[in-house]
N, C-alpha and C. Protein backbone atom coordinates (compact mmCIF):
# COMPACT_ATOMS: atom_id res chain seq x y z
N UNK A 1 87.92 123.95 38.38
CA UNK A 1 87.77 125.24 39.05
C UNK A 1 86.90 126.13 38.17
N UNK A 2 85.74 126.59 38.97
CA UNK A 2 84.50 127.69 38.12
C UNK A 2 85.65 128.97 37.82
N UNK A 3 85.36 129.35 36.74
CA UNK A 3 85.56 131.14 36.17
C UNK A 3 85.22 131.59 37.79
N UNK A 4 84.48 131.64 38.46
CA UNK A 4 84.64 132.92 39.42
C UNK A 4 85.49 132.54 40.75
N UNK A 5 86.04 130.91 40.49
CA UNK A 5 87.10 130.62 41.65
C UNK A 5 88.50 131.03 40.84
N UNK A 6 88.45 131.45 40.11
CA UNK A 6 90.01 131.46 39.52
C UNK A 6 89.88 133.22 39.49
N UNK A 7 88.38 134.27 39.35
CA UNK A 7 88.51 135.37 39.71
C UNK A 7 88.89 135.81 41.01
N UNK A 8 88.44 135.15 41.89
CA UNK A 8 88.14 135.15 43.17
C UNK A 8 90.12 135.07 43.66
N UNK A 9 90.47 133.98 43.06
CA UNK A 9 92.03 133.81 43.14
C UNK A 9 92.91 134.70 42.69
N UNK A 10 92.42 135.20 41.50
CA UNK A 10 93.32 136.78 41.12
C UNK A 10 93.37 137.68 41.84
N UNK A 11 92.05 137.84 42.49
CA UNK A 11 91.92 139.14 43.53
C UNK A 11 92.20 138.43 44.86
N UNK A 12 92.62 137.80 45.01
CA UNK A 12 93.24 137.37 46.60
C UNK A 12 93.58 138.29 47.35
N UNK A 13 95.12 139.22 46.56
CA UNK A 13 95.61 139.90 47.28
C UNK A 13 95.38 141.50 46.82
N UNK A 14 94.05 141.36 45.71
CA UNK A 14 93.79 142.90 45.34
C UNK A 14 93.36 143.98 46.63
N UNK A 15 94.31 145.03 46.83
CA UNK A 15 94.26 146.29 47.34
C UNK A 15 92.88 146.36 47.95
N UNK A 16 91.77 146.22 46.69
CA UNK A 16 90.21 146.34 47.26
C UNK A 16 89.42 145.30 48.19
N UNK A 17 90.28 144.48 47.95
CA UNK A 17 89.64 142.66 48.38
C UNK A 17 90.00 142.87 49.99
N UNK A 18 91.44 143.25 50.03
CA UNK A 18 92.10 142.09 51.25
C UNK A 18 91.25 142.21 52.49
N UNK A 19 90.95 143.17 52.65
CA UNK A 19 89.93 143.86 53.90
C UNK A 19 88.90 142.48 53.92
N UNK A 20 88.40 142.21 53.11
CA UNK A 20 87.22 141.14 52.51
C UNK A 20 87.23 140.22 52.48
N UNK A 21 88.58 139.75 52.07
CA UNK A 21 89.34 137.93 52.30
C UNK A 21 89.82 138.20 53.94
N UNK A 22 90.12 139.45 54.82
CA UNK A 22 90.57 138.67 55.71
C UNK A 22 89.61 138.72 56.70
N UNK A 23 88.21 139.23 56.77
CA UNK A 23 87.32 139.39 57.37
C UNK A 23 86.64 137.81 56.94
N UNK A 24 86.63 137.29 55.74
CA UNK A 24 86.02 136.14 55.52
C UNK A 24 86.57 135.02 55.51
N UNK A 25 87.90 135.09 56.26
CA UNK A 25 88.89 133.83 56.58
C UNK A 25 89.31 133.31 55.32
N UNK A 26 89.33 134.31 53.91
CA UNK A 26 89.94 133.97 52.42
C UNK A 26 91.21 134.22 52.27
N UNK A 27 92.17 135.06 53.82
CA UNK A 27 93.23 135.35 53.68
C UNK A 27 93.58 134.99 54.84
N UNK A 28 94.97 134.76 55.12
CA UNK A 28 95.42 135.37 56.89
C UNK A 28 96.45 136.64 56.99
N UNK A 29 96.76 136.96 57.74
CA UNK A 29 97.14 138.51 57.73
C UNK A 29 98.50 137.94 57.84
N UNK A 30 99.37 137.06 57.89
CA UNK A 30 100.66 136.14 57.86
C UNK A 30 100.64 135.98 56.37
N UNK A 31 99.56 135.16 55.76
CA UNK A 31 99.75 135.44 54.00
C UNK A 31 99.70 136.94 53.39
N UNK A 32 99.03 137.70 54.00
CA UNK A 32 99.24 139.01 52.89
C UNK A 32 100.59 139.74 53.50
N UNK A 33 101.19 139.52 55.05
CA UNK A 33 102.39 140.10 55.11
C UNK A 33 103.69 139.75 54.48
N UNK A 34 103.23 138.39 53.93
CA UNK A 34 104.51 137.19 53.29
C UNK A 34 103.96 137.96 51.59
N UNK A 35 103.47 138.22 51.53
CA UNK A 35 102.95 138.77 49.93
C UNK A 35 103.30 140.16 49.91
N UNK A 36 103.04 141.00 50.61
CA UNK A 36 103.37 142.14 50.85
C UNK A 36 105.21 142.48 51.08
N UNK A 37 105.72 141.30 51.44
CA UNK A 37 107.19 141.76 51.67
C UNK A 37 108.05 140.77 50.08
N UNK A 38 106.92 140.25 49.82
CA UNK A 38 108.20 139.69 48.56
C UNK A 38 107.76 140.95 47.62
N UNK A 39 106.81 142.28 47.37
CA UNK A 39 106.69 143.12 46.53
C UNK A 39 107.88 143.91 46.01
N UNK A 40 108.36 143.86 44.87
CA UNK A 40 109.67 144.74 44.43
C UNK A 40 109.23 146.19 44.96
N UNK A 41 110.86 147.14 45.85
CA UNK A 41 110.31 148.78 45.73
C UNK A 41 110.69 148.98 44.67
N UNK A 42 109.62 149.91 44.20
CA UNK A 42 109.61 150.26 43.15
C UNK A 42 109.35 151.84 43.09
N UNK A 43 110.27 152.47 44.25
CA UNK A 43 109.93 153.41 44.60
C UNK A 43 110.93 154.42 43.51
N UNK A 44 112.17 154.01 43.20
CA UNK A 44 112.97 154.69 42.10
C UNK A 44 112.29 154.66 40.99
N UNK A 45 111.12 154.39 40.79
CA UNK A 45 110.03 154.84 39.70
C UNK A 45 109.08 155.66 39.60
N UNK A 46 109.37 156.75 40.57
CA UNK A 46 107.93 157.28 40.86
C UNK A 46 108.72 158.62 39.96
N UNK A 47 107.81 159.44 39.23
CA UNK A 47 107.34 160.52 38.87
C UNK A 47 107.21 161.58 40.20
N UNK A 48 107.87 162.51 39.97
CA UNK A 48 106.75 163.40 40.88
C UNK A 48 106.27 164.86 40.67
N UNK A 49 104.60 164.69 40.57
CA UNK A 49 104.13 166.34 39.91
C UNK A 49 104.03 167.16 40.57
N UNK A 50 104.46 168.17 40.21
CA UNK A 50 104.15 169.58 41.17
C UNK A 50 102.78 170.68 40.20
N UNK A 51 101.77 170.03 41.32
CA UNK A 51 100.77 170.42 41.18
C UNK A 51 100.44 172.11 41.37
N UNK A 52 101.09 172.19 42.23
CA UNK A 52 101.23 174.19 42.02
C UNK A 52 102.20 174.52 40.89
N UNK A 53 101.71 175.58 39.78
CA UNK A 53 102.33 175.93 38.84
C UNK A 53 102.30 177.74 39.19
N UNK A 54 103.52 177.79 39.27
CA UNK A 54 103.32 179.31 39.17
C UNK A 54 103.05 180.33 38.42
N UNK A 55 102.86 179.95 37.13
CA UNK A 55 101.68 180.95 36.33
C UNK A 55 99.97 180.36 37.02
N UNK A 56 100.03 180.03 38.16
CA UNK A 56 98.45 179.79 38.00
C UNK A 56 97.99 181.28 38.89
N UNK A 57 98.82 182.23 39.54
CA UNK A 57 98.36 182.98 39.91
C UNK A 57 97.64 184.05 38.74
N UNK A 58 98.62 184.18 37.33
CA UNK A 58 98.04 184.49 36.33
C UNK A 58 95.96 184.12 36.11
N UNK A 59 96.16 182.86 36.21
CA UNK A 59 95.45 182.25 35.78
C UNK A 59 93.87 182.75 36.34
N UNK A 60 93.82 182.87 37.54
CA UNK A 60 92.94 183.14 38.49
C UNK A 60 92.92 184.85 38.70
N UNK A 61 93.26 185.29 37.97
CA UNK A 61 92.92 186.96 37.85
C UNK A 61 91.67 187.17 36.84
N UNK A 62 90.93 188.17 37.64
CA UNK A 62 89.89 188.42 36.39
C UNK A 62 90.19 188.88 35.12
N UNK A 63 89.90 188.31 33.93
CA UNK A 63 90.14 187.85 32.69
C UNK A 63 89.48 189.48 31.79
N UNK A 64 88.54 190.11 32.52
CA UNK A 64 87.69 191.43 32.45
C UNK A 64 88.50 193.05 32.78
């Protein structure tokens, strides 16, 4: 197996690819749903930022 069939195999089911493997018959949409459901949630890991800070109204006053 060439270096770019064993790349080609890593990205099988990459996020950016699949669109690409399944348009080019490199996937079937039965393999990425069987791939897609053995994924751990891993949703009790998420962070979450709160992007509004309320000193930012400070922030945005003229400084003059």
């Amino acid at each position: 197996m060439s270096s770019l069939d064993k790349a080609m195999k890593n990205l099988k089911f990459d996020k950016r690819m699949t669109e690409i493997n399944l348009n080019n018959s490199q996937l079937t949409k039965e393999e990425l749903k069987k791939y897609l459901e053995q994924l751990p949630d891993l949703a009790q890991n998420v962070d979450l930022l709160n992007m509004m800070d309320s000193d930012s109204d400070s922030e945005q006053q003229d400084p003059h």
